[in-house]
C-alpha atoms as a PDB file:
ATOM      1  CA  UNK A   1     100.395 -26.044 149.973  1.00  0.00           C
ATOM      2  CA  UNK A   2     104.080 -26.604 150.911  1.00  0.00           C
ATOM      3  CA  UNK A   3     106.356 -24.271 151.597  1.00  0.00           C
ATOM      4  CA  UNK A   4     110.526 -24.785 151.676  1.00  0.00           C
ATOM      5  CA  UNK A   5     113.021 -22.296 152.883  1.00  0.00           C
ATOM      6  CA  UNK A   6     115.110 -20.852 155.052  1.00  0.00           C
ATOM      7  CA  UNK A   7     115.606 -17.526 156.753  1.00  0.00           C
ATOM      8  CA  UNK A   8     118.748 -16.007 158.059  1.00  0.00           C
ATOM      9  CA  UNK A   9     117.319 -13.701 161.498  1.00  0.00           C
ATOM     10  CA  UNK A  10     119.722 -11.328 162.841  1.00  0.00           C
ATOM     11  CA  UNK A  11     120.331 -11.377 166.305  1.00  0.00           C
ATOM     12  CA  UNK A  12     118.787  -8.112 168.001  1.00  0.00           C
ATOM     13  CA  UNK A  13     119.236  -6.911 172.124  1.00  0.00           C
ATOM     14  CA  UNK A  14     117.046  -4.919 173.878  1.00  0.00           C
ATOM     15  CA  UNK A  15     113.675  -5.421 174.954  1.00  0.00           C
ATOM     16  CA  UNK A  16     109.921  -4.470 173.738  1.00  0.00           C
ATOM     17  CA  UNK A  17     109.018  -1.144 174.972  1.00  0.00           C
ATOM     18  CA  UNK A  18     106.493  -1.223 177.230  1.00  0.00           C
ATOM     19  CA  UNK A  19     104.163   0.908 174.984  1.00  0.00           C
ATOM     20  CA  UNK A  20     104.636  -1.467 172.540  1.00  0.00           C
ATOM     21  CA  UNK A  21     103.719  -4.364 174.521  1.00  0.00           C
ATOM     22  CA  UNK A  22     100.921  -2.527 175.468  1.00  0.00           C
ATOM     23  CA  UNK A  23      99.632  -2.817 171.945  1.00  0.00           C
ATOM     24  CA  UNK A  24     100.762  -5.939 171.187  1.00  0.00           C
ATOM     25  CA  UNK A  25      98.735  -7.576 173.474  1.00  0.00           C
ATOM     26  CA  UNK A  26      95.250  -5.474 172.540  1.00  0.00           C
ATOM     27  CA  UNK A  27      95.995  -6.801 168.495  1.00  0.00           C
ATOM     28  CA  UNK A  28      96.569 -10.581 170.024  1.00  0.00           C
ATOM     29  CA  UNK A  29      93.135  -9.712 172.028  1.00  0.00           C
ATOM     30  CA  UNK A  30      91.130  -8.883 169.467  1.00  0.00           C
ATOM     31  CA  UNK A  31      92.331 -11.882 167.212  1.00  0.00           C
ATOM     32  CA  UNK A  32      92.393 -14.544 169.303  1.00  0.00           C
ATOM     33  CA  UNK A  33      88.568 -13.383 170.465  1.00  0.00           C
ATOM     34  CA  UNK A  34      87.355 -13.210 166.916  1.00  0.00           C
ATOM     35  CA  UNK A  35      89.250 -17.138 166.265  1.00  0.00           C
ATOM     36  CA  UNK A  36      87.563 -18.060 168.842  1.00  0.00           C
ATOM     37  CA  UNK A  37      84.132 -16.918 168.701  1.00  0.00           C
ATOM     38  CA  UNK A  38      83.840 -18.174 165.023  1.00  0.00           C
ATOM     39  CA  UNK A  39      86.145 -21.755 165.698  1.00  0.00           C
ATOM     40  CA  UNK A  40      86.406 -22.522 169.020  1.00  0.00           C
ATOM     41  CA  UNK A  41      89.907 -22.089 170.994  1.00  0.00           C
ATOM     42  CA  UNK A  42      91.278 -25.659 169.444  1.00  0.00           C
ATOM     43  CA  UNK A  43      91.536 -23.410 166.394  1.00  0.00           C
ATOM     44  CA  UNK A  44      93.627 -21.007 168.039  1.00  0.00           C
ATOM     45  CA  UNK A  45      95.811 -23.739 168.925  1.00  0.00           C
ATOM     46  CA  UNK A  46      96.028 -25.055 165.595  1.00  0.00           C
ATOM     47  CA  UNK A  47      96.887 -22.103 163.778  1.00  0.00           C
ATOM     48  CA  UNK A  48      99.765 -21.391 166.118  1.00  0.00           C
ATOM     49  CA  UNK A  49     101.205 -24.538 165.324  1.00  0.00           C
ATOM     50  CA  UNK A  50     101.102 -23.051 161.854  1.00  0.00           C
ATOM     51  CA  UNK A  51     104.350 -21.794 161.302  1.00  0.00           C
ATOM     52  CA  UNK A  52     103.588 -19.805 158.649  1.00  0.00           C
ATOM     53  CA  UNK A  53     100.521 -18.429 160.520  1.00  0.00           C
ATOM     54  CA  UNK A  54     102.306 -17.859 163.861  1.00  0.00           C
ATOM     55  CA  UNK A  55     104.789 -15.914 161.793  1.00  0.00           C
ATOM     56  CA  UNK A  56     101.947 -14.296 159.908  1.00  0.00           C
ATOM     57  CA  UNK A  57     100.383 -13.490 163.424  1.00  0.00           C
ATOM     58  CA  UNK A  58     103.601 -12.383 165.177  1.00  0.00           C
ATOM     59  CA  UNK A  59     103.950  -9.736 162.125  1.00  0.00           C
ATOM     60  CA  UNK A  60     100.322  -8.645 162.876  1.00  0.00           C
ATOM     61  CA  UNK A  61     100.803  -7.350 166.625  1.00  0.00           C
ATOM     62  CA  UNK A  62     103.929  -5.535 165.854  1.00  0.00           C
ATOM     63  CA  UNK A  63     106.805  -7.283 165.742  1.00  0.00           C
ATOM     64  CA  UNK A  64     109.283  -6.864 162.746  1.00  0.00           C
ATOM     65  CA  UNK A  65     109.654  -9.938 161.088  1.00  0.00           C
ATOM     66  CA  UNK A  66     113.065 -10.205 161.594  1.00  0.00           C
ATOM     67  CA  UNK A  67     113.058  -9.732 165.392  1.00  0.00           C
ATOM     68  CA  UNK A  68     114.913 -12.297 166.899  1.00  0.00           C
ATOM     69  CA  UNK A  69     113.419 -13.277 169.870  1.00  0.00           C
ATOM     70  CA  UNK A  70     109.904 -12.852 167.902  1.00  0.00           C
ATOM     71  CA  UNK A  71     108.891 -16.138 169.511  1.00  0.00           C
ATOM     72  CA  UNK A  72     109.326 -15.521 172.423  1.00  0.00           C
ATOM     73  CA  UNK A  73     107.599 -11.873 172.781  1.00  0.00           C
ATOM     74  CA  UNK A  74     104.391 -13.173 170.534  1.00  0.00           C
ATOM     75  CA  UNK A  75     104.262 -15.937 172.998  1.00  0.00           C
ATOM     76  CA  UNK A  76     104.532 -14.202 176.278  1.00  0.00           C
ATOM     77  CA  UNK A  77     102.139 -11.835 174.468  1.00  0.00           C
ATOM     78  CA  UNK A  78      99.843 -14.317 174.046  1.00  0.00           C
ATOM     79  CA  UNK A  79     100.113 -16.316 177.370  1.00  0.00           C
ATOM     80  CA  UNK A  80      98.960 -12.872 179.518  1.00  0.00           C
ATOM     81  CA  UNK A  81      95.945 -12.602 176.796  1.00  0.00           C
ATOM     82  CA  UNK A  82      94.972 -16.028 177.824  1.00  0.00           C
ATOM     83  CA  UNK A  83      95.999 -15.422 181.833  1.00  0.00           C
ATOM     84  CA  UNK A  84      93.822 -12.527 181.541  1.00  0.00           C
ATOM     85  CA  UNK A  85      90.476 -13.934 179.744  1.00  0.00           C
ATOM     86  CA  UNK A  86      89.978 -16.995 181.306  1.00  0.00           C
ATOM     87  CA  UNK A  87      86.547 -16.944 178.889  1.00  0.00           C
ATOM     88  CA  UNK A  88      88.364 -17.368 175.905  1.00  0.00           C
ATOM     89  CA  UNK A  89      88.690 -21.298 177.029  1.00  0.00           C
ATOM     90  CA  UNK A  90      92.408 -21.452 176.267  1.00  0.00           C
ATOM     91  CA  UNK A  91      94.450 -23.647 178.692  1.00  0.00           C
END
């Protein structure tokens, strides 16, 4: 399947509330563990290098899809999911 396109993002300020974050990060959990009990954690690292999917999965924990800085926040998200759960095999 190939997808062409562009989008415009607006530029946003401000910062992720903290409640927010807080939920963010159980929905990145919960996916991540169920990727990698059925595929192994090369999958995870796969699908974020999915554009399409990482965009797909940034939408899923919370973040508008026209968040600039998305990127960013799903990442840093994701990076104290793996800190946290060493178990998940994720370096």
């Amino acid at each position: 399947m190939s997808v062409i396109g562009i989008a415009e993002l607006p530029l946003h300020s401000g910062k992720v509330p903290p409640w927010m974050a807080k939920y963010m990060k159980r929905l990145a959990k919960a996916i991540v563990e169920v990727i990698v009990e059925e595929y192994g954690p090369r999958e995870v690292v796969k699908r974020l290098a999915d554009p399409i999917w990482f965009q797909a999965f940034n939408n899923a924990i919370g973040m508008d899809w026209d968040s600039s800085g998305s990127t960013t926040v799903t990442l840093g998200i994701l990076r104290q999911v793996v800190e946290e759960n060493p178990h998940l095999g994720i370096v």
